[in-house]
C-alpha atoms as a PDB file:
ATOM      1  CA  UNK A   1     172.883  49.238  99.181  1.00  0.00           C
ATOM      2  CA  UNK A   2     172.752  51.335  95.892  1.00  0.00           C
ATOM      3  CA  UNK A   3     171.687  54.626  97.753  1.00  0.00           C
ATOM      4  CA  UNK A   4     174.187  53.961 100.811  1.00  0.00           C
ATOM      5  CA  UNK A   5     177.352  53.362  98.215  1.00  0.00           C
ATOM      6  CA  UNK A   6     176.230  56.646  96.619  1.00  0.00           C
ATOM      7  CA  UNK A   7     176.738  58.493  99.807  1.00  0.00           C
ATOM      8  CA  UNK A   8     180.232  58.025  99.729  1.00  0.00           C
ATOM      9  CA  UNK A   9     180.504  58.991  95.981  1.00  0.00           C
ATOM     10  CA  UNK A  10     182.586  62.080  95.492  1.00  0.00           C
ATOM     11  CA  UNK A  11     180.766  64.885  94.161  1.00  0.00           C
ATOM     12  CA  UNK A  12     182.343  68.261  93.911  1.00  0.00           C
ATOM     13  CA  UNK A  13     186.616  67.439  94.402  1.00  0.00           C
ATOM     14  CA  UNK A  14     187.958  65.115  96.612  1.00  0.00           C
ATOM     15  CA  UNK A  15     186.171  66.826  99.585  1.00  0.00           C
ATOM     16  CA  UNK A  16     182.703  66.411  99.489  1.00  0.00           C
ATOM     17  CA  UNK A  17     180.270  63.427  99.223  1.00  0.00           C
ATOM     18  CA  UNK A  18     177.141  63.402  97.332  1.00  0.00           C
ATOM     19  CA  UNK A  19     173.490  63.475  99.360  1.00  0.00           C
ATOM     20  CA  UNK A  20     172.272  59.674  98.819  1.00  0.00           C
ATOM     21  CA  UNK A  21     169.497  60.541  96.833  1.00  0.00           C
ATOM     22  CA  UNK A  22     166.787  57.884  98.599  1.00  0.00           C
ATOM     23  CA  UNK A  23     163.083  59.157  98.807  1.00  0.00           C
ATOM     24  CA  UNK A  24     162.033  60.992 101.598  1.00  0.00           C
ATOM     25  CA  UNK A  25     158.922  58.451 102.082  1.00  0.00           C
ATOM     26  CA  UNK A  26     159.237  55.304 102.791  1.00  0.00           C
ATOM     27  CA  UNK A  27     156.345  54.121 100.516  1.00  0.00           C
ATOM     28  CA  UNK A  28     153.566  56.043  98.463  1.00  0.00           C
ATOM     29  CA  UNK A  29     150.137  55.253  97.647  1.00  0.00           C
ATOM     30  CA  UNK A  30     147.732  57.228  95.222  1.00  0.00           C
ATOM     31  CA  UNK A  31     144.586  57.202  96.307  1.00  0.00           C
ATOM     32  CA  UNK A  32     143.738  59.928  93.175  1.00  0.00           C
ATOM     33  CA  UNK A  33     140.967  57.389  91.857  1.00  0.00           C
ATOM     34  CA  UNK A  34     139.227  58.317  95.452  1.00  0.00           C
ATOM     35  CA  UNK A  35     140.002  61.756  94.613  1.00  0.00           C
ATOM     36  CA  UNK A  36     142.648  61.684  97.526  1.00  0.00           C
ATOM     37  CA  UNK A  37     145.733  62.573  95.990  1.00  0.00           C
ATOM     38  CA  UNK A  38     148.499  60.564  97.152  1.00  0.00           C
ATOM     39  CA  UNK A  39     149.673  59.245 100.402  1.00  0.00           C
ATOM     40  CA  UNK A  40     153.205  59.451 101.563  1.00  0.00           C
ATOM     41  CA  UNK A  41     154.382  57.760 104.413  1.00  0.00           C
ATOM     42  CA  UNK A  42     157.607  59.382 105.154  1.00  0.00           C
ATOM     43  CA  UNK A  43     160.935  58.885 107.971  1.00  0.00           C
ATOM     44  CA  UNK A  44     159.876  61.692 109.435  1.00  0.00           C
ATOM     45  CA  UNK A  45     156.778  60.447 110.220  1.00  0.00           C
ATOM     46  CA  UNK A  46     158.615  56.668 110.819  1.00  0.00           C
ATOM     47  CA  UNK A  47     161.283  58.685 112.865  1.00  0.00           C
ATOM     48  CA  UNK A  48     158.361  60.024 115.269  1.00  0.00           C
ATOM     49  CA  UNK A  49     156.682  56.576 115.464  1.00  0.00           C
ATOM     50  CA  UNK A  50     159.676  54.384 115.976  1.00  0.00           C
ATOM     51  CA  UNK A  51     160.749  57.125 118.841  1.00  0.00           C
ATOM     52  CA  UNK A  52     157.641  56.559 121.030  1.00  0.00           C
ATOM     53  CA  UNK A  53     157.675  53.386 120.540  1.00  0.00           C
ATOM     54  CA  UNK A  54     160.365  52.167 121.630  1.00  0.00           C
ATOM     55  CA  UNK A  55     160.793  55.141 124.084  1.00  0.00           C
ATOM     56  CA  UNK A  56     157.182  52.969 125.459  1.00  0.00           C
ATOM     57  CA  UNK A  57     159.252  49.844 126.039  1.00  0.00           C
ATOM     58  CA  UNK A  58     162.497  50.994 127.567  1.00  0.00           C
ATOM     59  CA  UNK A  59     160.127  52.825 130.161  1.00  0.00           C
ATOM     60  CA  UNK A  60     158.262  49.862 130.490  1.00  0.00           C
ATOM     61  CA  UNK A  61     161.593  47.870 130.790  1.00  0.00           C
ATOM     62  CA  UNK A  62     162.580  50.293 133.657  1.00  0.00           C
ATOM     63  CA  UNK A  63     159.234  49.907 135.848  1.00  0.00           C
ATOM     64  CA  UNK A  64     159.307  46.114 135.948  1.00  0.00           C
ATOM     65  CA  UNK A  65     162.445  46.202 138.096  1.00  0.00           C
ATOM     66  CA  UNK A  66     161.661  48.506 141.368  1.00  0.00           C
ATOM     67  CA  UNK A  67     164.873  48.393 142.782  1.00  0.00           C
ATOM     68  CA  UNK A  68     166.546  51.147 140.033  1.00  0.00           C
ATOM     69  CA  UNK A  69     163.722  53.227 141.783  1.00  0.00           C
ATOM     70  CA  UNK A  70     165.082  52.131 145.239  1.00  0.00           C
ATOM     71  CA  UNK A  71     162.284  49.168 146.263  1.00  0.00           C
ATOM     72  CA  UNK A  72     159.050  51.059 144.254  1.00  0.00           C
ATOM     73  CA  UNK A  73     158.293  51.977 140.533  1.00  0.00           C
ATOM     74  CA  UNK A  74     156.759  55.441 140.511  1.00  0.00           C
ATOM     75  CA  UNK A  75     153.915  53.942 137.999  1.00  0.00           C
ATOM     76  CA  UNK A  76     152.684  50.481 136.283  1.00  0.00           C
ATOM     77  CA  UNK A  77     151.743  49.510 132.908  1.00  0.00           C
ATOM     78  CA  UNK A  78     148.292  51.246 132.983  1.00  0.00           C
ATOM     79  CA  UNK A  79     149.945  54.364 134.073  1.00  0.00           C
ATOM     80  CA  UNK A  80     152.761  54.473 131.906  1.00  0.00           C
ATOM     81  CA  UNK A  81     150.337  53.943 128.840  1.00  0.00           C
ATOM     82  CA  UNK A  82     148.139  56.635 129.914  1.00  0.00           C
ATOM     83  CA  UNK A  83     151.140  59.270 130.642  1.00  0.00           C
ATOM     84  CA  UNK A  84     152.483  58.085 127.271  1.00  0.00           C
ATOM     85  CA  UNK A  85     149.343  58.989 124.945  1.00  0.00           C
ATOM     86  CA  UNK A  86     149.458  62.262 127.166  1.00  0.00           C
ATOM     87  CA  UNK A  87     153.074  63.089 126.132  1.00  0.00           C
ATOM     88  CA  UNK A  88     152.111  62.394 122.750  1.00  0.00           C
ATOM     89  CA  UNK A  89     149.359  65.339 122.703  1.00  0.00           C
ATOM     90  CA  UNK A  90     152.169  67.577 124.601  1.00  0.00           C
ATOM     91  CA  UNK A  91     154.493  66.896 122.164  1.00  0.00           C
ATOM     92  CA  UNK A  92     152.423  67.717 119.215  1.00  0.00           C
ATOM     93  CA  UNK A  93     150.871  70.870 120.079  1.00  0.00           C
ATOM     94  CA  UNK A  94     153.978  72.032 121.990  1.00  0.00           C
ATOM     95  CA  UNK A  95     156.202  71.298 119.306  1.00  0.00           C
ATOM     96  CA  UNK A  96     153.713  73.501 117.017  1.00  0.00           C
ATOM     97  CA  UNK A  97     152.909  76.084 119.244  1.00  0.00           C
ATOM     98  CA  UNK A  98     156.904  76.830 119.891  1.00  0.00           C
ATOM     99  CA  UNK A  99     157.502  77.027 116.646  1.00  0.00           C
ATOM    100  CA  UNK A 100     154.509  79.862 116.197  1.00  0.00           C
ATOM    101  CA  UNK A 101     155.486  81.321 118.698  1.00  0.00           C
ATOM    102  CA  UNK A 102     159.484  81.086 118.754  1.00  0.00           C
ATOM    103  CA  UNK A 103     159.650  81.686 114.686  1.00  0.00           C
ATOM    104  CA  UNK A 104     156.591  82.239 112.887  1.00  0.00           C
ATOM    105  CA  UNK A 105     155.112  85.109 115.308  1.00  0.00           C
ATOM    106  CA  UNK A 106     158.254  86.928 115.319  1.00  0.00           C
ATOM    107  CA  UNK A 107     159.800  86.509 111.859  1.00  0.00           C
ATOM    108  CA  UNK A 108     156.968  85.525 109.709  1.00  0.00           C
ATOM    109  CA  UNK A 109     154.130  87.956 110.792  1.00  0.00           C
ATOM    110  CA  UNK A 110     153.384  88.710 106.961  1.00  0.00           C
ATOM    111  CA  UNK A 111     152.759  85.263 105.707  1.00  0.00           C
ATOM    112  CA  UNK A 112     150.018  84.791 109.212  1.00  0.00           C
ATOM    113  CA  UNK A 113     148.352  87.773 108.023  1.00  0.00           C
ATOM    114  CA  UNK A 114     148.357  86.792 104.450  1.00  0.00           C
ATOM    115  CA  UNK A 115     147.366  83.088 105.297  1.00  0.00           C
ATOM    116  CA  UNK A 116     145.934  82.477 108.987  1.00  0.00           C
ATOM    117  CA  UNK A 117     145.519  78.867 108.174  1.00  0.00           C
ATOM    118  CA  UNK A 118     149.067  78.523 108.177  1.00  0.00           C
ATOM    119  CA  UNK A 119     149.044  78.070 111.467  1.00  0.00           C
ATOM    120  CA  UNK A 120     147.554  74.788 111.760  1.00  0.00           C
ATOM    121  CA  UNK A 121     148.900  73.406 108.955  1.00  0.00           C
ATOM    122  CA  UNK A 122     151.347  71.143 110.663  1.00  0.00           C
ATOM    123  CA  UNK A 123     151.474  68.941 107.586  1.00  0.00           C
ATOM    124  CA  UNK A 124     153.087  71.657 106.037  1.00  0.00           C
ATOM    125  CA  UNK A 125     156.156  71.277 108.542  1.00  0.00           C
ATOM    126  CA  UNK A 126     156.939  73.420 111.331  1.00  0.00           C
ATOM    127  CA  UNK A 127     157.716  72.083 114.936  1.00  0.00           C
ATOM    128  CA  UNK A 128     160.295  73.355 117.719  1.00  0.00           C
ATOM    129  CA  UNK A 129     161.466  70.904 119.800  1.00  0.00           C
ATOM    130  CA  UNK A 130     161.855  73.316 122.743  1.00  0.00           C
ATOM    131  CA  UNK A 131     158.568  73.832 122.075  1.00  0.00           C
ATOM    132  CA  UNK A 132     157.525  70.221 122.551  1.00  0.00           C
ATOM    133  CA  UNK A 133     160.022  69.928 125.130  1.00  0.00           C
ATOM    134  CA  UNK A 134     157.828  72.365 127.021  1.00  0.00           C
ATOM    135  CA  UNK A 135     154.705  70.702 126.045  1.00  0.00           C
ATOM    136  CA  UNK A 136     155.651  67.648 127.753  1.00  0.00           C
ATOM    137  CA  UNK A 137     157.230  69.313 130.514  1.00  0.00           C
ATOM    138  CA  UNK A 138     153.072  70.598 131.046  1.00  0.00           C
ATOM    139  CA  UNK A 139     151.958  67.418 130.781  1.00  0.00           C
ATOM    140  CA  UNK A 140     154.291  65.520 133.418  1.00  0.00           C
ATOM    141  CA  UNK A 141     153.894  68.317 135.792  1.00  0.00           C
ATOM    142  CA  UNK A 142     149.700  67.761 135.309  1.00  0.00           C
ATOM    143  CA  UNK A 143     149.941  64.005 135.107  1.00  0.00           C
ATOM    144  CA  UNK A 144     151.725  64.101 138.812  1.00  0.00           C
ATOM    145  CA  UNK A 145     149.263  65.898 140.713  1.00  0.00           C
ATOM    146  CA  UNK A 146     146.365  63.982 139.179  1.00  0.00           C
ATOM    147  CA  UNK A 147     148.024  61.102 140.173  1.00  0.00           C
ATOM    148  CA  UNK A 148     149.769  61.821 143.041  1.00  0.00           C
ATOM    149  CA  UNK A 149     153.251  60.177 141.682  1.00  0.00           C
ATOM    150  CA  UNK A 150     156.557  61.791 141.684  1.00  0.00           C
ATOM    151  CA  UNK A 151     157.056  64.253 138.980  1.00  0.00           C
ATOM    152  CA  UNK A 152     161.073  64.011 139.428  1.00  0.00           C
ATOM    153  CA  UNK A 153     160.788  60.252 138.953  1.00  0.00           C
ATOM    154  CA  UNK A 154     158.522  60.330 135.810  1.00  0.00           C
ATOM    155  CA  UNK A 155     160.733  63.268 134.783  1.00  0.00           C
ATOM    156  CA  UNK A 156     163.621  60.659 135.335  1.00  0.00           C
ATOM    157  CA  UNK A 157     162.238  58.384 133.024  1.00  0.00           C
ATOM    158  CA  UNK A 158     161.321  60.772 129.884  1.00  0.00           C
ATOM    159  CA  UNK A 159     164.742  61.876 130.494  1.00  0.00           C
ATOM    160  CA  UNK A 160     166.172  58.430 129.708  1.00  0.00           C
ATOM    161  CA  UNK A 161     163.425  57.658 126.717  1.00  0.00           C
ATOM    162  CA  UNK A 162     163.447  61.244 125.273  1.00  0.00           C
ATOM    163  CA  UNK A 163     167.168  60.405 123.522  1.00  0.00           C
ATOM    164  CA  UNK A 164     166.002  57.439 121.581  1.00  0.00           C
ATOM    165  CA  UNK A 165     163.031  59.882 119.709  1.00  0.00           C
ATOM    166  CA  UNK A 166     165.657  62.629 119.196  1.00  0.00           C
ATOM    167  CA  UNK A 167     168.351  60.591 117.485  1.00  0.00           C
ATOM    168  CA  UNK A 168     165.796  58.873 115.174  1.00  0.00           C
ATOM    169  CA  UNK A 169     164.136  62.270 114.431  1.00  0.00           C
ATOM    170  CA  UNK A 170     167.338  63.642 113.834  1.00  0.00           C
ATOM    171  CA  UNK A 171     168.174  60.567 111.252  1.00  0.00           C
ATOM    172  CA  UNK A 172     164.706  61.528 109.669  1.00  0.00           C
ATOM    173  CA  UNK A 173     165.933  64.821 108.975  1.00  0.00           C
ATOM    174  CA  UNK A 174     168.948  63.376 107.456  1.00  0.00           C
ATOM    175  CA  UNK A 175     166.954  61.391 105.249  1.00  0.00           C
ATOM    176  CA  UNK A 176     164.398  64.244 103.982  1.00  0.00           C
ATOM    177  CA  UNK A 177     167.530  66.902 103.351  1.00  0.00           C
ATOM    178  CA  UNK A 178     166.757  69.348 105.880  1.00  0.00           C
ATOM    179  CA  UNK A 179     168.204  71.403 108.549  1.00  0.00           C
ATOM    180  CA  UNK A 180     171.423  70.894 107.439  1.00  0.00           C
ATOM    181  CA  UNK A 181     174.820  72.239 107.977  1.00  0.00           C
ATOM    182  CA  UNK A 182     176.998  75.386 107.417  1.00  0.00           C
ATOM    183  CA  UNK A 183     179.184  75.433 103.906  1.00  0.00           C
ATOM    184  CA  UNK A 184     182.137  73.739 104.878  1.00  0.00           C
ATOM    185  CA  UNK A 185     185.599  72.937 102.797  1.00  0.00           C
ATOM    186  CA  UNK A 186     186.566  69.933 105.220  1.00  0.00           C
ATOM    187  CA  UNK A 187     186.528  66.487 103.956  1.00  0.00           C
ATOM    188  CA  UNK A 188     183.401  65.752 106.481  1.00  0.00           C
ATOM    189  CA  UNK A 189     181.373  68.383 103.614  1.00  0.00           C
ATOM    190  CA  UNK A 190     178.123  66.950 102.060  1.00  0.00           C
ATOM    191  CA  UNK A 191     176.408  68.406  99.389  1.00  0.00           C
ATOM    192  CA  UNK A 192     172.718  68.774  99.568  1.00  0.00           C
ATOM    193  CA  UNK A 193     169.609  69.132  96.962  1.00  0.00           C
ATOM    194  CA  UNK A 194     169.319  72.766  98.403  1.00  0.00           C
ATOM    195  CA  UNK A 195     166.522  73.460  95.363  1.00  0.00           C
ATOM    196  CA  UNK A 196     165.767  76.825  95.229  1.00  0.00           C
ATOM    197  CA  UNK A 197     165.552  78.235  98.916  1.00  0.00           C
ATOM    198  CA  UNK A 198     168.924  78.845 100.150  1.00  0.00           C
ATOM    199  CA  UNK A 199     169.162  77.869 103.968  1.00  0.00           C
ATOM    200  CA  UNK A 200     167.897  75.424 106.266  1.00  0.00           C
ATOM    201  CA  UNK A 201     164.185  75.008 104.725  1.00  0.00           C
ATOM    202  CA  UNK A 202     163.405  71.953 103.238  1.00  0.00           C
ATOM    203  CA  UNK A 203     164.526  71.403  99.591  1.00  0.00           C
ATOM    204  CA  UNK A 204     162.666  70.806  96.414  1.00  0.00           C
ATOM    205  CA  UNK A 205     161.786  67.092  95.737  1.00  0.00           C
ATOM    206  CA  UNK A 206     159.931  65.918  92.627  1.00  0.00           C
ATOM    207  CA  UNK A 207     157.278  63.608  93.902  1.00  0.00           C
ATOM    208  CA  UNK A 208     156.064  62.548  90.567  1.00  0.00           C
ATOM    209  CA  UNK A 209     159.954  61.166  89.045  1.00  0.00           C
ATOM    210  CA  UNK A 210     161.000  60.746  92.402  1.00  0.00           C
ATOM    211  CA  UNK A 211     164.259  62.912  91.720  1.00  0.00           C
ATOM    212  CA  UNK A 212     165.858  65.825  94.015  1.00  0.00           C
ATOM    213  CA  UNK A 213     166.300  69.495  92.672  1.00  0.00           C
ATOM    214  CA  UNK A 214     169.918  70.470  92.698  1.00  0.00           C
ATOM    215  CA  UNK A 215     170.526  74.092  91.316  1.00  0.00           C
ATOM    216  CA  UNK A 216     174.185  73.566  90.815  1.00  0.00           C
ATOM    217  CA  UNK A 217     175.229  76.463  93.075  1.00  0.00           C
ATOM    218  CA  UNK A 218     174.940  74.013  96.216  1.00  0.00           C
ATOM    219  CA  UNK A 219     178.028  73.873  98.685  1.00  0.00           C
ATOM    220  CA  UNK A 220     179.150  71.212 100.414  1.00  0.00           C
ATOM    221  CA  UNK A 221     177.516  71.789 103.924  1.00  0.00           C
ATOM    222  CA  UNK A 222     178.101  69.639 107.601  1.00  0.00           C
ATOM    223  CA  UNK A 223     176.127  66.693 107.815  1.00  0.00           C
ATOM    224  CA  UNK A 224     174.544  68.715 110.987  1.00  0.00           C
ATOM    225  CA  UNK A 225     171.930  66.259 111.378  1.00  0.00           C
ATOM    226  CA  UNK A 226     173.799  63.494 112.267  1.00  0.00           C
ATOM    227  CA  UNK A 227     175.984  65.377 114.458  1.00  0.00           C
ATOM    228  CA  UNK A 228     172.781  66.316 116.179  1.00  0.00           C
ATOM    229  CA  UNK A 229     171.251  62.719 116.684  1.00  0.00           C
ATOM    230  CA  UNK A 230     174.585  61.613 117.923  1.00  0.00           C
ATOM    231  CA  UNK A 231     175.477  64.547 120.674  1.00  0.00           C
ATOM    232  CA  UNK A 232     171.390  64.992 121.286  1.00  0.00           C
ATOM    233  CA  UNK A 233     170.126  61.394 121.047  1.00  0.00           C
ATOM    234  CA  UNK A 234     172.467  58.591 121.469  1.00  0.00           C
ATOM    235  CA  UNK A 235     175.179  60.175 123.695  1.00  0.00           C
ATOM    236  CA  UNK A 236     173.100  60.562 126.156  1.00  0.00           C
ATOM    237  CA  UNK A 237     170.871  57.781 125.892  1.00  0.00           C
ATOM    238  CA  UNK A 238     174.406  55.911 126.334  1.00  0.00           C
ATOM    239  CA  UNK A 239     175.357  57.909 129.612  1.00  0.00           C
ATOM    240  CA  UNK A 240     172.287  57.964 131.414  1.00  0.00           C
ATOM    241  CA  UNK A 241     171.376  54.407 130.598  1.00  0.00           C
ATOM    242  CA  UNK A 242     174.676  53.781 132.571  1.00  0.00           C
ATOM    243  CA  UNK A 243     173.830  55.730 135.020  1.00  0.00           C
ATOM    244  CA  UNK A 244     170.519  54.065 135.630  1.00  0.00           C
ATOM    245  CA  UNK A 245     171.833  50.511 135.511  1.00  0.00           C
ATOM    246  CA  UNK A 246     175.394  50.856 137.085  1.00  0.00           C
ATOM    247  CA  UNK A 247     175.056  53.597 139.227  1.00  0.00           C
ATOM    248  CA  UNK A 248     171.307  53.801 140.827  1.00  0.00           C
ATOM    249  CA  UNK A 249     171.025  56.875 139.348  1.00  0.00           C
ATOM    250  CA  UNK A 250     166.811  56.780 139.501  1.00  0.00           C
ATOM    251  CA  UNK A 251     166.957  56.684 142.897  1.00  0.00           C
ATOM    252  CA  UNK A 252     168.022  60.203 143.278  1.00  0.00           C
ATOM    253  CA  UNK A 253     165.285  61.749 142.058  1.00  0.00           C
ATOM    254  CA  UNK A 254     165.200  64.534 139.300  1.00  0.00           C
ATOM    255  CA  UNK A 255     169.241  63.810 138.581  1.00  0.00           C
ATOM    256  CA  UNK A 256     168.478  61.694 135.406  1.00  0.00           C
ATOM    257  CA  UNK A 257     165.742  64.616 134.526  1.00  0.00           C
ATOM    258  CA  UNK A 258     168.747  67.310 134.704  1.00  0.00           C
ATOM    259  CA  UNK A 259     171.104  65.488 133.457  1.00  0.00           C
ATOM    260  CA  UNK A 260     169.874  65.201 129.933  1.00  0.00           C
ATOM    261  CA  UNK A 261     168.761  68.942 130.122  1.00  0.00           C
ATOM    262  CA  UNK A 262     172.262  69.795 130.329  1.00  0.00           C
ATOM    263  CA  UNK A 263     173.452  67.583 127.895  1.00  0.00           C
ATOM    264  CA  UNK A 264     170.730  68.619 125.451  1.00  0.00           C
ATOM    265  CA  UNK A 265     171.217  71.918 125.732  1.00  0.00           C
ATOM    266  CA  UNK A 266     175.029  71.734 125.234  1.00  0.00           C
ATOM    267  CA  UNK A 267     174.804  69.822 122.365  1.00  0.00           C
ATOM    268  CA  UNK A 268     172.556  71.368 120.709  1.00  0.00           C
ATOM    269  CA  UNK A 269     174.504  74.792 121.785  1.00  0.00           C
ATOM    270  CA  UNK A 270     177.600  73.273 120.039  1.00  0.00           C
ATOM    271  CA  UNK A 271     176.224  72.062 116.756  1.00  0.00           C
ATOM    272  CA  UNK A 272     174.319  75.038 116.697  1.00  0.00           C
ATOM    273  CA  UNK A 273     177.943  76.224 115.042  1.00  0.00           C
ATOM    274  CA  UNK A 274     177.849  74.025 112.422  1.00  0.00           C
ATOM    275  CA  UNK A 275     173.734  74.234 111.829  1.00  0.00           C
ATOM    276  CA  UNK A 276     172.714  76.353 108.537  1.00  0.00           C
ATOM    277  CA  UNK A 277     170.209  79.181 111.077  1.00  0.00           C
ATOM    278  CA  UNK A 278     166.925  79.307 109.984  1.00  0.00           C
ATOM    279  CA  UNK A 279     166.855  81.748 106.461  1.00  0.00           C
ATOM    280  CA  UNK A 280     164.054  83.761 108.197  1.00  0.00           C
ATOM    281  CA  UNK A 281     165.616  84.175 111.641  1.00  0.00           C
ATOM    282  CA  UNK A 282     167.729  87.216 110.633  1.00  0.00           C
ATOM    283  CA  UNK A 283     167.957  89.890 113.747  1.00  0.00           C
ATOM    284  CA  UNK A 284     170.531  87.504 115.773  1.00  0.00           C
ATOM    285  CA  UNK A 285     174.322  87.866 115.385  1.00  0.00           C
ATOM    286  CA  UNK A 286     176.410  85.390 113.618  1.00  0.00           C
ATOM    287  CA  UNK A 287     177.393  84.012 117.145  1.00  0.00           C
ATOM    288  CA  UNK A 288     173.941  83.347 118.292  1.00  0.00           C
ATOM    289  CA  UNK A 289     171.377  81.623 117.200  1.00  0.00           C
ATOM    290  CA  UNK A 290     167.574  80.200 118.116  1.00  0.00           C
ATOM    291  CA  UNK A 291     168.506  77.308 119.135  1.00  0.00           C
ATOM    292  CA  UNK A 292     171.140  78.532 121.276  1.00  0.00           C
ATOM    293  CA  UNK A 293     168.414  81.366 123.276  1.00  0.00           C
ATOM    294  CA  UNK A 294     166.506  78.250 123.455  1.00  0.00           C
ATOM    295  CA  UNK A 295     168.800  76.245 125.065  1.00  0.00           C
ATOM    296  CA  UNK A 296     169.251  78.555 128.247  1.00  0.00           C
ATOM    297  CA  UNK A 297     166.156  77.321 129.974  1.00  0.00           C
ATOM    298  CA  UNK A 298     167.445  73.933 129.481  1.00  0.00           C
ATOM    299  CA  UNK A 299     170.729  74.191 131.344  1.00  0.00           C
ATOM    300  CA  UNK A 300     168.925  76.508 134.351  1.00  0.00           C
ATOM    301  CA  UNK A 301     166.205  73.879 134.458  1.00  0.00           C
ATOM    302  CA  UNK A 302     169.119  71.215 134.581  1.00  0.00           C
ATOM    303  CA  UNK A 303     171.180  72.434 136.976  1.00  0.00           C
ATOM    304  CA  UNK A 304     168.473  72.968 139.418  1.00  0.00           C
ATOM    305  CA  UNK A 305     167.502  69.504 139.048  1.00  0.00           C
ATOM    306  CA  UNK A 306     171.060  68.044 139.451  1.00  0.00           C
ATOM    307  CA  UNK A 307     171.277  70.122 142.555  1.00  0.00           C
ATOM    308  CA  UNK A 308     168.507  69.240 144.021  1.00  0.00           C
ATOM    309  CA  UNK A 309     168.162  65.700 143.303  1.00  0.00           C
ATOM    310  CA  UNK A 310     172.620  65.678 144.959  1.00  0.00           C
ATOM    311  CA  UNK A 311     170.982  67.735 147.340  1.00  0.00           C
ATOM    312  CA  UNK A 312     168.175  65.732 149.057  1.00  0.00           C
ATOM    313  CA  UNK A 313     170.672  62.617 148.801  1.00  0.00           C
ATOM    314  CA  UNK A 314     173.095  64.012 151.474  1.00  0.00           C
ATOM    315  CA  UNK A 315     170.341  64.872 153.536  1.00  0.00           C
END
């Protein structure tokens, strides 16, 4: 309760709020006796967790009732958990390999060359979601032939269970300080422990007296990352659930699939305008940025979906 009243402590004026300064771990334990250093368990981590898991049960809550399908589930339990550890591989290495290949091949060439292990070190940070959005996108389509179920319908239903991972995640990066907003003057403002990298990179946190590293030249900046879980995650987890449960809308298959690419990609487009860009991402104008490039796929994908999911309905 401590942390959450400091939230809404005014820091710099009348127009900013201070960054409740709660750990970015949930717990710690050293293991330095084992000569392990410590273990952090962090919300990122929880964020990830919680998101699959409970992305595991709505699905599951979905495929016990065939009618939303229109008389026959496209999988059962068995398949769901199988598809589900395979979407957890495709979003891990897609995630990482998007954000090689989206920002590290094009913008941080030098440190590769200096440190190829850099790659790998996913620990370290570094994951796109387009990139795992992709990843999983390989894995449904592979998943569907070798089982010989409908890739719109399974599509359908990562569509619907995607939103509940995002808006966690987002939370997560809430908690840890990161990929926050744009300086800002309006009474929304939040300051954050920036440290000593200016921009969207995570900020400097003292793990051994638990304290964040303010500079004193931080700006009060949008809370981006709750925008983001709201307009990303639950937004659309709100209007495609009642879609699904009102309106049949898994029986047209590939509509629920579309659907949340287009709402995805226009919410990320929009708080893209209120996201600090990425420090190292500097050959885009002011008006674009990665996230937005990123997003185009999205809405082509989507609206080829919608279409053809209206589309084989009236026929």
């Amino acid at each position: 309760m401590t942390e959450l009243l400091a939230a809404l402590t005014i820091f710099m004026g009348e127009t900013s709020l201070k960054f409740p300064e709660w750990s970015p771990a949930l717990f710690s334990i050293d293991f330095g006796f084992m000569g392990l250093g410590t273990f952090h368990l962090r919300w990122y981590a929880l964020g990830y967790i919680a998101g699959i898991g409970l992305a595991w049960w709505y699905a599951n809550e979905l495929l016990k009732r065939p009618a939303l399908f229109g008389g026959n589930a496209p999988l059962d339990k068995n398949g769901l958990d199988d598809l589900m550890f395979w979407i957890i591989i495709g979003i891990i290495l897609g995630g990482r390999i998007g954000y090689i290949l989206f920002y590290m091949v094009p913008y941080q060439w030098d440190l590769i060359a200096a440190d190829p292990m850099a790659l790998v070190r996913i620990w370290d940070g570094g994951m796109a979601f387009h990139g795992g959005m992709a990843g999983v996108a390989v894995v449904l389509a592979w998943f569907a032939m070798k089982r010989g179920v409908n890739l719109f319908s399974i599509g359908d239903i990562a569509g619907v269970t995607a939103p509940i991972g995002i808006g966690l995640v987002r939370i997560a990066n809430f908690t840890n300080g990161e990929l926050y907003g744009r300086h800002t003057e309006a009474s929304v403002g939040m300051v954050f422990p920036e440290g000593y990298v200016p921009g969207s990179t995570p900020p400097a946190y003292n793990w051994a007296t638990g304290d964040w590293v303010y500079t004193g030249l931080e700006l009060p900046r949008h809370p981006s990352q709750l925008y983001e879980s709201a307009l990303e995650g639950w937004l659309p987890l709100l209007v495609l659930s009642i879609l699904i449960w009102k309106f049949g809308a898994l029986k047209r298959p590939g509509l629920v699939a579309g659907l949340f690419l287009l709402m995805y990609g226009t919410g990320r487009s929009i708080v893209e305008n209120f996201r600090e860009p990425d420090s190292f991402v500097h050959t885009l104008p002011q008006w674009l940025t990665m996230g937005m490039l990123l997003s185009i796929p999205m809405w082509v994908g989507g609206i080829l979906l919608v279409w053809n999911a209206l589309k084989s309905r009236k026929n």
